[in-house]
PDB file of N, CA and C in Angstrom:
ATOM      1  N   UNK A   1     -14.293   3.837 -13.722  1.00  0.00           N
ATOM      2  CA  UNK A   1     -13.662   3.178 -12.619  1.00  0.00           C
ATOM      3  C   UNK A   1     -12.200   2.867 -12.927  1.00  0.00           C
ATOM      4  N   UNK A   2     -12.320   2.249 -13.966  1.00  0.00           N
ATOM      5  CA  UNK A   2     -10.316   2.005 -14.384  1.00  0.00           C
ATOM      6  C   UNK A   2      -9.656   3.103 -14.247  1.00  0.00           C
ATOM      7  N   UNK A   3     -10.347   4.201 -14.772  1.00  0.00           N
ATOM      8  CA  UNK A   3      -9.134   5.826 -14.845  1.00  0.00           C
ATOM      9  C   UNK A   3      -9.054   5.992 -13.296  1.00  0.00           C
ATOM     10  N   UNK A   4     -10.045   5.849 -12.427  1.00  0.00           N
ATOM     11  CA  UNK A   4      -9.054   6.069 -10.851  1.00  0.00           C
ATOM     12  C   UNK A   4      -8.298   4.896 -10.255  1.00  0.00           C
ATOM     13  N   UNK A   5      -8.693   3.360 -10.845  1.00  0.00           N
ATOM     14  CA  UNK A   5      -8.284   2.621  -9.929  1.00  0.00           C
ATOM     15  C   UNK A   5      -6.374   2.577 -10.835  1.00  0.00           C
ATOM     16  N   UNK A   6      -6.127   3.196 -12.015  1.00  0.00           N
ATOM     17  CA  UNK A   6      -4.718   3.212 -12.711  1.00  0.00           C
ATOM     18  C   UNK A   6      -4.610   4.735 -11.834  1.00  0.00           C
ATOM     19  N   UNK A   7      -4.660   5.646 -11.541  1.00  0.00           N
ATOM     20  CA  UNK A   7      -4.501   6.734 -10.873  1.00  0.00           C
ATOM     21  C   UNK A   7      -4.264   5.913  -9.513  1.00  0.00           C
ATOM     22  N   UNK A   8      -4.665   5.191  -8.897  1.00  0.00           N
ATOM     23  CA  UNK A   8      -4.308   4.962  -7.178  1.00  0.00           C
ATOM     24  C   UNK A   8      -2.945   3.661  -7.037  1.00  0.00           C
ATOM     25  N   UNK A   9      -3.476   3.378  -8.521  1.00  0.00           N
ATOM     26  CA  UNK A   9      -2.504   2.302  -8.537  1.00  0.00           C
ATOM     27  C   UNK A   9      -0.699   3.057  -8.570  1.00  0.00           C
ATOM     28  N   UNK A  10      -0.564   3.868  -9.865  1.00  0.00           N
ATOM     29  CA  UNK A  10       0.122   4.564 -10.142  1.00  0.00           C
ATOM     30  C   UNK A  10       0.693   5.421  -8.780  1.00  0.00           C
ATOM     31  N   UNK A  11      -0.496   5.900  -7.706  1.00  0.00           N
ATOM     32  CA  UNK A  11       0.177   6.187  -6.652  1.00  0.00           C
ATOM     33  C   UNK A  11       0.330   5.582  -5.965  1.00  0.00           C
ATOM     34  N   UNK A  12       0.231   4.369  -5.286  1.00  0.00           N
ATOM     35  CA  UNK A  12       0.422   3.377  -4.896  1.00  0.00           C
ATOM     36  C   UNK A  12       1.513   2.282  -4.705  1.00  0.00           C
ATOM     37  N   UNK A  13       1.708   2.401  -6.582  1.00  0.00           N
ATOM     38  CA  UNK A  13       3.755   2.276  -6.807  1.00  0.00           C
ATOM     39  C   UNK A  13       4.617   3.089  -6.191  1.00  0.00           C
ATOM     40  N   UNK A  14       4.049   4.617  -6.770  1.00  0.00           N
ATOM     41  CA  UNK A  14       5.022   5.295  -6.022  1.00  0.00           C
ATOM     42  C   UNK A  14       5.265   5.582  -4.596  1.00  0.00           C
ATOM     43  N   UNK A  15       4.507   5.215  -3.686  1.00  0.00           N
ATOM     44  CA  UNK A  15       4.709   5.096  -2.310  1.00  0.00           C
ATOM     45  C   UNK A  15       5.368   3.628  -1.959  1.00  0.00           C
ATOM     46  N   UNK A  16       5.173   2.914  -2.549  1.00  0.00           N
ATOM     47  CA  UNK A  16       6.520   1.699  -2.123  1.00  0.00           C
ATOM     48  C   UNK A  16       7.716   2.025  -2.803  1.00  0.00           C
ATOM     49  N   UNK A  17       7.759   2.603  -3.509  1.00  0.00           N
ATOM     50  CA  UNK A  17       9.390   3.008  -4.023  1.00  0.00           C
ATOM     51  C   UNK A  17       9.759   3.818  -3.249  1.00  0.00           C
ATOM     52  N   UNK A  18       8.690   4.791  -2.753  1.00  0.00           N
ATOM     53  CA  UNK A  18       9.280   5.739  -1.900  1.00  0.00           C
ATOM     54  C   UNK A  18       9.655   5.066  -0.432  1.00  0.00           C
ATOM     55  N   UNK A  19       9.036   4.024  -0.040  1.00  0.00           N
ATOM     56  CA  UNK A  19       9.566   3.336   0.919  1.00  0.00           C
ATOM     57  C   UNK A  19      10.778   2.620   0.371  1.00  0.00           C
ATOM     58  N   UNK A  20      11.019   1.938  -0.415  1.00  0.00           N
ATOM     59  CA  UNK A  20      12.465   1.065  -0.758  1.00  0.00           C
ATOM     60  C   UNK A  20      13.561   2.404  -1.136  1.00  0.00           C
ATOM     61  N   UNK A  21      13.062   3.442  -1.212  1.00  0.00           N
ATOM     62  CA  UNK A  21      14.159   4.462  -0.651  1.00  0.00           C
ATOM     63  C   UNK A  21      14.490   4.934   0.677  1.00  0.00           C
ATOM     64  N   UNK A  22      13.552   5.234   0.967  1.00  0.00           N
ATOM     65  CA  UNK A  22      13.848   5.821   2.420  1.00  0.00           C
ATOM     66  C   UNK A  22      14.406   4.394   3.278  1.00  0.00           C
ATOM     67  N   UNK A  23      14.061   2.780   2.918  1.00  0.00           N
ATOM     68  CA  UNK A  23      14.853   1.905   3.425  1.00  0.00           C
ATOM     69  C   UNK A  23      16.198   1.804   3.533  1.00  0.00           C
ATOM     70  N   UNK A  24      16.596   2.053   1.968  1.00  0.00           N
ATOM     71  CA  UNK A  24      18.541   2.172   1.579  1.00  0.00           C
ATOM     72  C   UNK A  24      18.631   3.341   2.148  1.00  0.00           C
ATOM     73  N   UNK A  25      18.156   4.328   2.460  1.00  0.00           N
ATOM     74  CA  UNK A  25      18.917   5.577   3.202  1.00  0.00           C
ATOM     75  C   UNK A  25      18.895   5.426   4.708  1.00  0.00           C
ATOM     76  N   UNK A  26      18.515   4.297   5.250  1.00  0.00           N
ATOM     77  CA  UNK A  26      18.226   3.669   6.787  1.00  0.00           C
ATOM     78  C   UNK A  26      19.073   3.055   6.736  1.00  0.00           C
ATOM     79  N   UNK A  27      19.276   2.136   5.510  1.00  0.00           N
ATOM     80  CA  UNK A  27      20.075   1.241   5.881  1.00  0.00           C
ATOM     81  C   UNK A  27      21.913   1.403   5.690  1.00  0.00           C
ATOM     82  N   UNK A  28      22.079   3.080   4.963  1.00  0.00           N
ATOM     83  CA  UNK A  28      23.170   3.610   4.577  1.00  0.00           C
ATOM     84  C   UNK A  28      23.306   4.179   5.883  1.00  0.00           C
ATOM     85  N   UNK A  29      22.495   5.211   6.907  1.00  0.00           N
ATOM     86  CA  UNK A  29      22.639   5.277   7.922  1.00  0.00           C
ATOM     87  C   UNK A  29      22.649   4.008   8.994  1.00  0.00           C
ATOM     88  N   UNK A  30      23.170   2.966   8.511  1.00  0.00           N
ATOM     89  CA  UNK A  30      23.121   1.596   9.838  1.00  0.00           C
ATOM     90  C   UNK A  30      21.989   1.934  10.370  1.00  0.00           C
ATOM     91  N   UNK A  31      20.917   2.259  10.296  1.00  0.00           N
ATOM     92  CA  UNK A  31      19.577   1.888  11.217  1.00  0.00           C
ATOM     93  C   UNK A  31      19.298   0.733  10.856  1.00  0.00           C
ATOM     94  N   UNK A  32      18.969  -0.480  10.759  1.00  0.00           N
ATOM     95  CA  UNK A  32      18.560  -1.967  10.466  1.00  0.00           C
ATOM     96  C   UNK A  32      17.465  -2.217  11.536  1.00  0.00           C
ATOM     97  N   UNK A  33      16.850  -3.342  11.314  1.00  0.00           N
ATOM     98  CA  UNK A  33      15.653  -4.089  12.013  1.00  0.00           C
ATOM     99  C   UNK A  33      16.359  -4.425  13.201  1.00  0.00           C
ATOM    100  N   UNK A  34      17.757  -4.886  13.066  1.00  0.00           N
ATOM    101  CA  UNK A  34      18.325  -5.434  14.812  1.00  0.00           C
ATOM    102  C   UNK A  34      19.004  -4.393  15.588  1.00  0.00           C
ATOM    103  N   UNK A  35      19.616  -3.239  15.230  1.00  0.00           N
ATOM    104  CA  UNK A  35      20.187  -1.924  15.735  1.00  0.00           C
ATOM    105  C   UNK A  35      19.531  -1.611  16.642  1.00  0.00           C
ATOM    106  N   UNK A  36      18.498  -0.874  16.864  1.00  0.00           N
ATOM    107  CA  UNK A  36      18.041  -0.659  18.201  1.00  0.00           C
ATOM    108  C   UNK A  36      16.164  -0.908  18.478  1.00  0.00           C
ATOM    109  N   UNK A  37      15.792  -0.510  19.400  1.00  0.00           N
ATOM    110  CA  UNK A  37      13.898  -0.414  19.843  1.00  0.00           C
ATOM    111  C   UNK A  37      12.774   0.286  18.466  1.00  0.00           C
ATOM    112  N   UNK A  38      13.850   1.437  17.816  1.00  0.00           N
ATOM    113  CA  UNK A  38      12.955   2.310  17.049  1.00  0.00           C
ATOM    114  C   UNK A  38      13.102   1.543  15.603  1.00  0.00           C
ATOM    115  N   UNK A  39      14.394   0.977  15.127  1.00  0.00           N
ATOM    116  CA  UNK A  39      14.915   0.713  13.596  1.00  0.00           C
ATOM    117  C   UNK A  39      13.921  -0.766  13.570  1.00  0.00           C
ATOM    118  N   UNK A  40      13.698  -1.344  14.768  1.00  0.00           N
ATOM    119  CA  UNK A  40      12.784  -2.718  15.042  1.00  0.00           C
ATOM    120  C   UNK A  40      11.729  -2.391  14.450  1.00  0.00           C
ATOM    121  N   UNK A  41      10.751  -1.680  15.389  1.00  0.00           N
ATOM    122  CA  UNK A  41       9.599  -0.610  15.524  1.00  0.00           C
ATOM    123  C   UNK A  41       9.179  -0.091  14.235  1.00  0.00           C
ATOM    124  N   UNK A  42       9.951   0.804  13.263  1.00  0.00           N
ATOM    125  CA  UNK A  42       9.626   1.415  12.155  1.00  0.00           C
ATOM    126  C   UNK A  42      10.053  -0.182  11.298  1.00  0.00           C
ATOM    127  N   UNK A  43      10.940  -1.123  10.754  1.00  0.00           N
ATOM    128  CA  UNK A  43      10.979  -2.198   9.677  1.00  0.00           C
ATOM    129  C   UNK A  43       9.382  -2.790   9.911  1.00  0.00           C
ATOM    130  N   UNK A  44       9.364  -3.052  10.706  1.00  0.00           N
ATOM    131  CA  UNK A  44       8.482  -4.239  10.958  1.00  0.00           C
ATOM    132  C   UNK A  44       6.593  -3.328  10.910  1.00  0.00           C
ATOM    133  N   UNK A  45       6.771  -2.527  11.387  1.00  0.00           N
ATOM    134  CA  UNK A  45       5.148  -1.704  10.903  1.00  0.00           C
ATOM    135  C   UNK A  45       5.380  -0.994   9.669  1.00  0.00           C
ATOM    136  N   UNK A  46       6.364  -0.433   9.502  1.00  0.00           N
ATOM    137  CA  UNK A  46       6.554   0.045   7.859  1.00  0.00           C
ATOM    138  C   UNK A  46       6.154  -1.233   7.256  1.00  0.00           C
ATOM    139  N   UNK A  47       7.282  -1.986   6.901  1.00  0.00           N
ATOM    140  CA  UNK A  47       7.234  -3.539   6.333  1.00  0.00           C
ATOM    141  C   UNK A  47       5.854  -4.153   5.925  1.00  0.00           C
ATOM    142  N   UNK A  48       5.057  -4.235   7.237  1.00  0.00           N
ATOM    143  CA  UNK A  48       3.627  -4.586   6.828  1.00  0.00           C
ATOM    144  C   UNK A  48       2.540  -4.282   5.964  1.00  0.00           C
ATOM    145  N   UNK A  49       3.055  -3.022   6.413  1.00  0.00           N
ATOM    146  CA  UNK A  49       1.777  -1.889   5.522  1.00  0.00           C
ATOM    147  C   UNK A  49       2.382  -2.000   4.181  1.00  0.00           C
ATOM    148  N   UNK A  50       3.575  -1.858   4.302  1.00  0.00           N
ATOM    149  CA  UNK A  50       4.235  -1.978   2.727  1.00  0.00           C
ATOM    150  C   UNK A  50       3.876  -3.184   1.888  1.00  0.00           C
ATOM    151  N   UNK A  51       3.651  -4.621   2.726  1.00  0.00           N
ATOM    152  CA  UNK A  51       3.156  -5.583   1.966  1.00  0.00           C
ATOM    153  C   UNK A  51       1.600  -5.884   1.675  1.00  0.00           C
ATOM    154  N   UNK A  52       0.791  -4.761   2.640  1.00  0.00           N
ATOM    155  CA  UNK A  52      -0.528  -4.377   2.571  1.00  0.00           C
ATOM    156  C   UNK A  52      -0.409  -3.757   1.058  1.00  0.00           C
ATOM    157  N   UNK A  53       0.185  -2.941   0.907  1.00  0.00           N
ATOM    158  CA  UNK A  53      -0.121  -1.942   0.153  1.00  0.00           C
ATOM    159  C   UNK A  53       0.076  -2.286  -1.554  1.00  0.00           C
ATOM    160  N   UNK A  54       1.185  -3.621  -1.337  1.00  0.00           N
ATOM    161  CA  UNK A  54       1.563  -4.300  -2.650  1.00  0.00           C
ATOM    162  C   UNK A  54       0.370  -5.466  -2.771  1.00  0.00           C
ATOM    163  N   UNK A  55      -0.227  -5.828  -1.914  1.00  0.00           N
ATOM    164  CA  UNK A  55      -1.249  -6.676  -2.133  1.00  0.00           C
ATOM    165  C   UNK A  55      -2.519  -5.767  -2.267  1.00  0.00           C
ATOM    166  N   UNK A  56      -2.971  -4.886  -2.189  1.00  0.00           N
ATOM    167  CA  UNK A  56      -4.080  -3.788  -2.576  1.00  0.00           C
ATOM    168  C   UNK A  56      -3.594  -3.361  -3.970  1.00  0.00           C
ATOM    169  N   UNK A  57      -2.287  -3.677  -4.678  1.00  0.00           N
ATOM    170  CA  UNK A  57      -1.815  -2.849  -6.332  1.00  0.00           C
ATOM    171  C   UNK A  57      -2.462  -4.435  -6.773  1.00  0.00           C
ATOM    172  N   UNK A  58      -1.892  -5.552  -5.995  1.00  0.00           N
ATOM    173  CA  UNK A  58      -2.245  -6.875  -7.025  1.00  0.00           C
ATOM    174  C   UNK A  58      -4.148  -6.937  -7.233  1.00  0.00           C
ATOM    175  N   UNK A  59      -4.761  -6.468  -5.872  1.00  0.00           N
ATOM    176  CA  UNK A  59      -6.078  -6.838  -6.496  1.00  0.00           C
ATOM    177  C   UNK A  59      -6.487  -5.619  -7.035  1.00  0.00           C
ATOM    178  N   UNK A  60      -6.131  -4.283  -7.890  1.00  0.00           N
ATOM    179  CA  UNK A  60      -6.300  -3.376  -8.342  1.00  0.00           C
ATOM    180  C   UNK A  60      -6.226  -4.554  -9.953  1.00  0.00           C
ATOM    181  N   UNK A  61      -4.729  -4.632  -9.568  1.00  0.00           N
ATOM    182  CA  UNK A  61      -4.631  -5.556 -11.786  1.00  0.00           C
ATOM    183  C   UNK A  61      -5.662  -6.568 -11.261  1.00  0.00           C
ATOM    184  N   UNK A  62      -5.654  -7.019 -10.827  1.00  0.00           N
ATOM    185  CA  UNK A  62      -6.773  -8.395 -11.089  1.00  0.00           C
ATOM    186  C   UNK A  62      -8.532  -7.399 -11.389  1.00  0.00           C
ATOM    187  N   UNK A  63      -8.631  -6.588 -10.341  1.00  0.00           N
ATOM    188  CA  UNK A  63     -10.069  -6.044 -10.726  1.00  0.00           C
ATOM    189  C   UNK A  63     -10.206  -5.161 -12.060  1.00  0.00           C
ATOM    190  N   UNK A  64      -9.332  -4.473 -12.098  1.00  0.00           N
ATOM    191  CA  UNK A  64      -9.175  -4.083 -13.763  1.00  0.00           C
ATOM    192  C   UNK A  64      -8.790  -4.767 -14.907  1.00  0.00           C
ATOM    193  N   UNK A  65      -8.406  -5.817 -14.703  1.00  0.00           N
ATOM    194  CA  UNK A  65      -8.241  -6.975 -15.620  1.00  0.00           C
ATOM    195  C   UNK A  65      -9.251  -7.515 -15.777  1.00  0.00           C
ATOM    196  N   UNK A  66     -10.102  -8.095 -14.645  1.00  0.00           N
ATOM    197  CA  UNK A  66     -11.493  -8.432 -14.741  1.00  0.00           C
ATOM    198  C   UNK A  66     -12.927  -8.005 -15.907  1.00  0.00           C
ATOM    199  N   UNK A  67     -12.410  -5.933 -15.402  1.00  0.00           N
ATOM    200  CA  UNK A  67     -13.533  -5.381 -15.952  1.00  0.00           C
ATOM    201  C   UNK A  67     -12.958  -5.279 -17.111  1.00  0.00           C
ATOM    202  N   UNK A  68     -11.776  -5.284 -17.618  1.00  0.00           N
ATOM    203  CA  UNK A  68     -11.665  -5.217 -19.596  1.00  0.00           C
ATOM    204  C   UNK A  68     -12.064  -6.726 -19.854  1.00  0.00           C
ATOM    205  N   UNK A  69     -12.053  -7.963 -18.951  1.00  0.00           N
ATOM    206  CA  UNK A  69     -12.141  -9.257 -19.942  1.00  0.00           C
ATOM    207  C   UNK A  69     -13.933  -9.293 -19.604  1.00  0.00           C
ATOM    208  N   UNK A  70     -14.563  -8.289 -19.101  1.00  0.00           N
ATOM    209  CA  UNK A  70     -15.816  -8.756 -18.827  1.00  0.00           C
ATOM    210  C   UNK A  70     -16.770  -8.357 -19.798  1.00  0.00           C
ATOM    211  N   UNK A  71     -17.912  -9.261 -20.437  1.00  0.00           N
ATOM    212  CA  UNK A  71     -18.744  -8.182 -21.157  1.00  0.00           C
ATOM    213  C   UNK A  71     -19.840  -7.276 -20.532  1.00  0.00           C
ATOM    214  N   UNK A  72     -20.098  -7.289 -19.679  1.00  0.00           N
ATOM    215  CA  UNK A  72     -21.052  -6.686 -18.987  1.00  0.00           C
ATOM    216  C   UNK A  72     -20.160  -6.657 -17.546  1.00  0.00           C
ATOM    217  N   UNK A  73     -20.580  -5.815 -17.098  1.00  0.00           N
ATOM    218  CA  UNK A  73     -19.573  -5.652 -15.799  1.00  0.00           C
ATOM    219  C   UNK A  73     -21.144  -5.360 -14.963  1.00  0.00           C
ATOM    220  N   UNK A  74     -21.216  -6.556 -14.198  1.00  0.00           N
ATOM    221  CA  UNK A  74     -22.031  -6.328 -13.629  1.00  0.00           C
ATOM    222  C   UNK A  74     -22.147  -6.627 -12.120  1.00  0.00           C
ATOM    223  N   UNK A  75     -23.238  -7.353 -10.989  1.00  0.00           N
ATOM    224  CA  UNK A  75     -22.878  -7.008  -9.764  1.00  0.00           C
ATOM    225  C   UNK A  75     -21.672  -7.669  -8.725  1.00  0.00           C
ATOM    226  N   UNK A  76     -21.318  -8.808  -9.789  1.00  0.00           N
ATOM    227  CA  UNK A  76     -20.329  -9.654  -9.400  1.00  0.00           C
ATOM    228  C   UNK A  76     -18.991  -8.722  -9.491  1.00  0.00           C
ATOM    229  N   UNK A  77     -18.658  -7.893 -10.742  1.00  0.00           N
ATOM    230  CA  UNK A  77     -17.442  -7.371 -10.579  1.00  0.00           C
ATOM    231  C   UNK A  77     -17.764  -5.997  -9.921  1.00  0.00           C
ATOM    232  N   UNK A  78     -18.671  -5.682  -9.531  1.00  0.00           N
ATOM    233  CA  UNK A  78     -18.965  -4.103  -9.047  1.00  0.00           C
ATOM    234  C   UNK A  78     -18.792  -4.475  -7.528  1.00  0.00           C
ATOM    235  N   UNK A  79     -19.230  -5.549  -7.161  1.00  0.00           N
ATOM    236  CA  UNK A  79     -19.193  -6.709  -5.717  1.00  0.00           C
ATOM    237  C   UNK A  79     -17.518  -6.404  -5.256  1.00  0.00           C
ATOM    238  N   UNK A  80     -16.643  -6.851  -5.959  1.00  0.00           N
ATOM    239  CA  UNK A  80     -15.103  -7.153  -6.086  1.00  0.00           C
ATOM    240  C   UNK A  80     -14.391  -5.865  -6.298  1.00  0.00           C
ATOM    241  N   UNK A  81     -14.610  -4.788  -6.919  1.00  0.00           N
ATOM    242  CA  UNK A  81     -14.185  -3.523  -7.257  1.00  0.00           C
ATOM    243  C   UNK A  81     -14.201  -2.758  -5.687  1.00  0.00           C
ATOM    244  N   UNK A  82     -15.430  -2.993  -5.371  1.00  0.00           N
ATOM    245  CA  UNK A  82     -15.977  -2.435  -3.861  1.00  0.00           C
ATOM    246  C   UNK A  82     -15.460  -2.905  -3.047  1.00  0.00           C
ATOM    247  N   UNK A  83     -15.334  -4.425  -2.868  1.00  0.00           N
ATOM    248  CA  UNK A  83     -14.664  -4.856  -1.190  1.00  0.00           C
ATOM    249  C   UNK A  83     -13.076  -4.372  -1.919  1.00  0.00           C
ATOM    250  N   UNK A  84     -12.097  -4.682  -2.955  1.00  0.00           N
ATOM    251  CA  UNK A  84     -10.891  -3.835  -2.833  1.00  0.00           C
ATOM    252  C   UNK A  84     -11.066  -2.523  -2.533  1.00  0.00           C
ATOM    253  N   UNK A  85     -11.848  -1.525  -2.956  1.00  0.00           N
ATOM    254  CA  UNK A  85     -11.724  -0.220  -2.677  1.00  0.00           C
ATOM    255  C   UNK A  85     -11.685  -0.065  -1.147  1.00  0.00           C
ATOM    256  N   UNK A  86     -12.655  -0.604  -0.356  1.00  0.00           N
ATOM    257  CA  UNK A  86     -12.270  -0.697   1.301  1.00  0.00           C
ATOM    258  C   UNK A  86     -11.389  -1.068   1.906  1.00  0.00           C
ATOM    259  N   UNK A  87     -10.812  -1.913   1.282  1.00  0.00           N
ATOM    260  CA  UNK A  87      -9.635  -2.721   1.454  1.00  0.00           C
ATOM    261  C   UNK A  87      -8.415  -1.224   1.359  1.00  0.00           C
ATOM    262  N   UNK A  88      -8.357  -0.457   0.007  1.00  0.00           N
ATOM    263  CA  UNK A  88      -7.710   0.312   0.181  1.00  0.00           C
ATOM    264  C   UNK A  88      -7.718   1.691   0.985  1.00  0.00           C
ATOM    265  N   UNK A  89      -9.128   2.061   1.396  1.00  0.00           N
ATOM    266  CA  UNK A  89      -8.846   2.676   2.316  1.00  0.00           C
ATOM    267  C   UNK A  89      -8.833   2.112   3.800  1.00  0.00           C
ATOM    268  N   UNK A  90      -9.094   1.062   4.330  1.00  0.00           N
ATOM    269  CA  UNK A  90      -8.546   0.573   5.464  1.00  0.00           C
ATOM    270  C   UNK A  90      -6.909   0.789   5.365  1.00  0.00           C
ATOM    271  N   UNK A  91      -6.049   0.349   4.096  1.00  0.00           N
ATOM    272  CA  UNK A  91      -4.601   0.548   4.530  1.00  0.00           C
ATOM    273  C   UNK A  91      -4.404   1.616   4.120  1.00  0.00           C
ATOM    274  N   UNK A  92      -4.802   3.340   3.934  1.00  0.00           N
ATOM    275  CA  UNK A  92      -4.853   4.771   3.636  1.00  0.00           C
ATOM    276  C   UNK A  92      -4.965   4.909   5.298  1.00  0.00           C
ATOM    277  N   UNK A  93      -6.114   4.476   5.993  1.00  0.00           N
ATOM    278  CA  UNK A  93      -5.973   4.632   7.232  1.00  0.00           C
ATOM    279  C   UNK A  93      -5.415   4.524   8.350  1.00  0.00           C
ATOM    280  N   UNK A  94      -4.903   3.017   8.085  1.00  0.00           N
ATOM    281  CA  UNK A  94      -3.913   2.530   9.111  1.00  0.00           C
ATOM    282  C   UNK A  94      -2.464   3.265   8.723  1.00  0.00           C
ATOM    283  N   UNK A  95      -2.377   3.939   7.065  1.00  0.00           N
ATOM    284  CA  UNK A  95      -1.050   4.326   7.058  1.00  0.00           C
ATOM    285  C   UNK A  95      -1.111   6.038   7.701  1.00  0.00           C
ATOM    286  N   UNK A  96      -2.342   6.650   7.962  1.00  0.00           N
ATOM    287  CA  UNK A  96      -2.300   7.535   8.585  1.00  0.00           C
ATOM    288  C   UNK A  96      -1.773   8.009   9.758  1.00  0.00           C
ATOM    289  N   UNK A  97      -2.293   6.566  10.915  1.00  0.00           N
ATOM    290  CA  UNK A  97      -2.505   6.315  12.023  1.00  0.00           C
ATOM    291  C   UNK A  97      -0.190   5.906  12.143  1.00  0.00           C
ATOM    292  N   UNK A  98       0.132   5.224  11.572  1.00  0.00           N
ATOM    293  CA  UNK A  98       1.691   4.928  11.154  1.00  0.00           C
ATOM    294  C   UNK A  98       2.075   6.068  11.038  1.00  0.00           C
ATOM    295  N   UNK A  99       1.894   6.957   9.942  1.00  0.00           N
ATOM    296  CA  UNK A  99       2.495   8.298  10.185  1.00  0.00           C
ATOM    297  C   UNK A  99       2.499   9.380  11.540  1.00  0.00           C
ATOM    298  N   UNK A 100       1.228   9.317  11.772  1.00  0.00           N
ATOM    299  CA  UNK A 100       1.665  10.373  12.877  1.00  0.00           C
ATOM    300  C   UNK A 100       1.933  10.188  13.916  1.00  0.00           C
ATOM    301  N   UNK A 101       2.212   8.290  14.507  1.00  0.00           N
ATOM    302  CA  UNK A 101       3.101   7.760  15.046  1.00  0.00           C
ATOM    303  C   UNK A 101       4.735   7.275  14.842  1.00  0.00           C
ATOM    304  N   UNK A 102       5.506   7.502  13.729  1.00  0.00           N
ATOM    305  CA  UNK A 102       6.382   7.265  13.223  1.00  0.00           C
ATOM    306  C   UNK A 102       7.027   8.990  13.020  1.00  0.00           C
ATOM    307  N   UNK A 103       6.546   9.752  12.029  1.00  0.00           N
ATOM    308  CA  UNK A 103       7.169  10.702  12.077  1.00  0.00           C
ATOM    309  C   UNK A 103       6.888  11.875  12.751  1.00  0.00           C
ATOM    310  N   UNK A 104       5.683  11.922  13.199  1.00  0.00           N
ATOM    311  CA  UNK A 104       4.932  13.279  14.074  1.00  0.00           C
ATOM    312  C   UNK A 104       5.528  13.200  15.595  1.00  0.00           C
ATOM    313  N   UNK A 105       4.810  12.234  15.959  1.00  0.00           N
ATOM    314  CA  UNK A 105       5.486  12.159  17.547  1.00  0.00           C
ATOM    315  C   UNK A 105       6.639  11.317  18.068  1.00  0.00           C
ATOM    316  N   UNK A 106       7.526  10.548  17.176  1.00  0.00           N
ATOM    317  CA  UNK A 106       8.618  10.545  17.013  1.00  0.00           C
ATOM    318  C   UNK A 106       8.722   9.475  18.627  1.00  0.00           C
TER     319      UNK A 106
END
């Protein structure tokens, strides 16, 4: 379980960096949150998911922190491993549903 949940984590970083880039290149093009309907539109649903997505890395370290301080890893942390894992694909989904409203149909 740790070798995928450091694998999702690991990608996980890298999709908020990849957002705090594509932000400074919005914000080098003057698109900002107050500029117009769309720069509103994309901060503020980007933004969210982005703080979804940093709170799904924090209970990743806490549940893998868990299972190295645990001696038996049993239904209590298998309990906690599981509701985060849904947790992360609920925001895999909703960031689906963001994409092909944000960059597909524009």
């Amino acid at each position: 379980m740790n070798e995928w949940f450091t694998l999702t984590f690991i990608m996980g970083a890298f999709f908020v960096a990849g957002q705090a880039t594509e932000y400074a290149m919005l914000v080098s093009e003057h698109v900002s949150l107050s500029s117009n309907a769309y720069g509103s539109a994309f901060y503020i649903t980007t933004g969210f998911h982005g703080l979804h997505v940093i709170g799904g890395l924090v209970a990743f370290l806490l549940i893998m922190g868990r299972s190295f301080a645990a001696k038996k890893f049993g239904h209590f942390e298998a309990t906690s491993a599981i509701v985060t894992s849904y947790y992360w694909h609920f925001v895999d989904v909703v960031w689906i549903g963001l994409f092909l409203v944000i960059y597909v149909l524009k």
